[in-house]
C-alpha atoms as a PDB file:
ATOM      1  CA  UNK A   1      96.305  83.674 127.793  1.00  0.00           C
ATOM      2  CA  UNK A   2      98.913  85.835 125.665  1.00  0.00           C
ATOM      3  CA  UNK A   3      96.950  88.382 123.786  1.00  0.00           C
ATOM      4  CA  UNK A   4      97.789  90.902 120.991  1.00  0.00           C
ATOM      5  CA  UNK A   5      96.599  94.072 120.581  1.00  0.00           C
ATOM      6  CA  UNK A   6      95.654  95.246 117.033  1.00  0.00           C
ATOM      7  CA  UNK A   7      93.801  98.224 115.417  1.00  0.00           C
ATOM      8  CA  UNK A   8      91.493  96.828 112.847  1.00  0.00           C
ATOM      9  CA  UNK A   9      89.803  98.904 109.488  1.00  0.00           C
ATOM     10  CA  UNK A  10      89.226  97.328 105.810  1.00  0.00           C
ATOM     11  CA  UNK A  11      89.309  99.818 102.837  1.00  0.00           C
ATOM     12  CA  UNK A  12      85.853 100.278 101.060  1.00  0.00           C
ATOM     13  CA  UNK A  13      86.906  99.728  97.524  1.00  0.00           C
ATOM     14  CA  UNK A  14      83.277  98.420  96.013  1.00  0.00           C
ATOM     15  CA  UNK A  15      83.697 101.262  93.288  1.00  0.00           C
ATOM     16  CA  UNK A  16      86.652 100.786  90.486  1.00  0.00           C
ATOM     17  CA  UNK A  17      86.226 104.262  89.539  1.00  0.00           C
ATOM     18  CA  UNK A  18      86.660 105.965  92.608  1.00  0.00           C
ATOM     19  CA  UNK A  19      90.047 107.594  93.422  1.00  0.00           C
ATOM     20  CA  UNK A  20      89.774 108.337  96.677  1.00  0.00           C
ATOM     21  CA  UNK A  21      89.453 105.331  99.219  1.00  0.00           C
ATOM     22  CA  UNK A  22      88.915 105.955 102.948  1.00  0.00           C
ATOM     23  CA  UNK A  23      89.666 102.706 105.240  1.00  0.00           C
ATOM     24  CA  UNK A  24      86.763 102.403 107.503  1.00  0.00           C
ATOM     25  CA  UNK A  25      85.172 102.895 109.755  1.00  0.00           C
ATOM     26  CA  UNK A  26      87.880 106.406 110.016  1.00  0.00           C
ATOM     27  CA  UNK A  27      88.830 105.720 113.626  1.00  0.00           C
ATOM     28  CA  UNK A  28      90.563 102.142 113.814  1.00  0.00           C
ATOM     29  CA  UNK A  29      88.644  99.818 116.162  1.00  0.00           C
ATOM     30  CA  UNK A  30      90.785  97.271 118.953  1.00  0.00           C
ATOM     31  CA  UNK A  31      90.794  94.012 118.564  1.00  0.00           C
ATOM     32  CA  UNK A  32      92.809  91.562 120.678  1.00  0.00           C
ATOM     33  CA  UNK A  33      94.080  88.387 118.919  1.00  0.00           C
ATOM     34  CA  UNK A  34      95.033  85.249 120.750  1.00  0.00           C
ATOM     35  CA  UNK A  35      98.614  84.010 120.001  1.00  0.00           C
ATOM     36  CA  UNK A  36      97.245  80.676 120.901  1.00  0.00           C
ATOM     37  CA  UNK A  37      94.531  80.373 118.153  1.00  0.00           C
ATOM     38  CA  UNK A  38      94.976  80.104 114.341  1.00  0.00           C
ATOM     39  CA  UNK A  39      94.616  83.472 112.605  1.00  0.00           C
ATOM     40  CA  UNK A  40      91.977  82.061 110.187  1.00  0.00           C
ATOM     41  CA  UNK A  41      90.142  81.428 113.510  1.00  0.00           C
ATOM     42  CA  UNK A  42      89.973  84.614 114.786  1.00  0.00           C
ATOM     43  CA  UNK A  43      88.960  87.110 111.446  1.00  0.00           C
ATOM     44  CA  UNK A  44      85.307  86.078 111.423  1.00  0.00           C
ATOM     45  CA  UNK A  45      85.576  87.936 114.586  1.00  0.00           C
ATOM     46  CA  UNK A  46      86.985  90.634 113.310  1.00  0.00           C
ATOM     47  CA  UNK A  47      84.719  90.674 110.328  1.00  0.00           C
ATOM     48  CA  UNK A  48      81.923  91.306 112.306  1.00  0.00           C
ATOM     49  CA  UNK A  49      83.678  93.779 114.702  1.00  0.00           C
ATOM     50  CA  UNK A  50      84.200  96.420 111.311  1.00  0.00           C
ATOM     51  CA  UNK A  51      80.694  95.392 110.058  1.00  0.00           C
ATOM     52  CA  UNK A  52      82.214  94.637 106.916  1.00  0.00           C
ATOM     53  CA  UNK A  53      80.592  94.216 103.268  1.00  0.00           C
ATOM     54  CA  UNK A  54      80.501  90.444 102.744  1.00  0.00           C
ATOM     55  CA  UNK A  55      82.207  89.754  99.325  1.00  0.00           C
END
């Protein structure tokens, strides 16, 4: 199984009116992806890896 290694953060960007934006959580987190599955597969693992907002 080929595997890619990938740092994963999302930008917090809830507020319009905030200028400063910080991608979170401030140390990226690893996340290995599987060149043999579809992308769209693999972020709802990743989703819940950051502990993202759901939007």
């Amino acid at each position: 199984m080929a595997t890619i290694t990938c740092r994963v953060q999302y930008l917090e960007d809830s507020d319009p009116f905030v200028c400063s934006n910080f991608p979170e959580p401030r140390r990226p987190l690893q996340y290995d992806l599987n060149e043999h599955l579809l992308l769209n597969e693999q972020i709802a693992g990743i989703h819940k890896l950051l502990e993202a907002p759901l939007k």
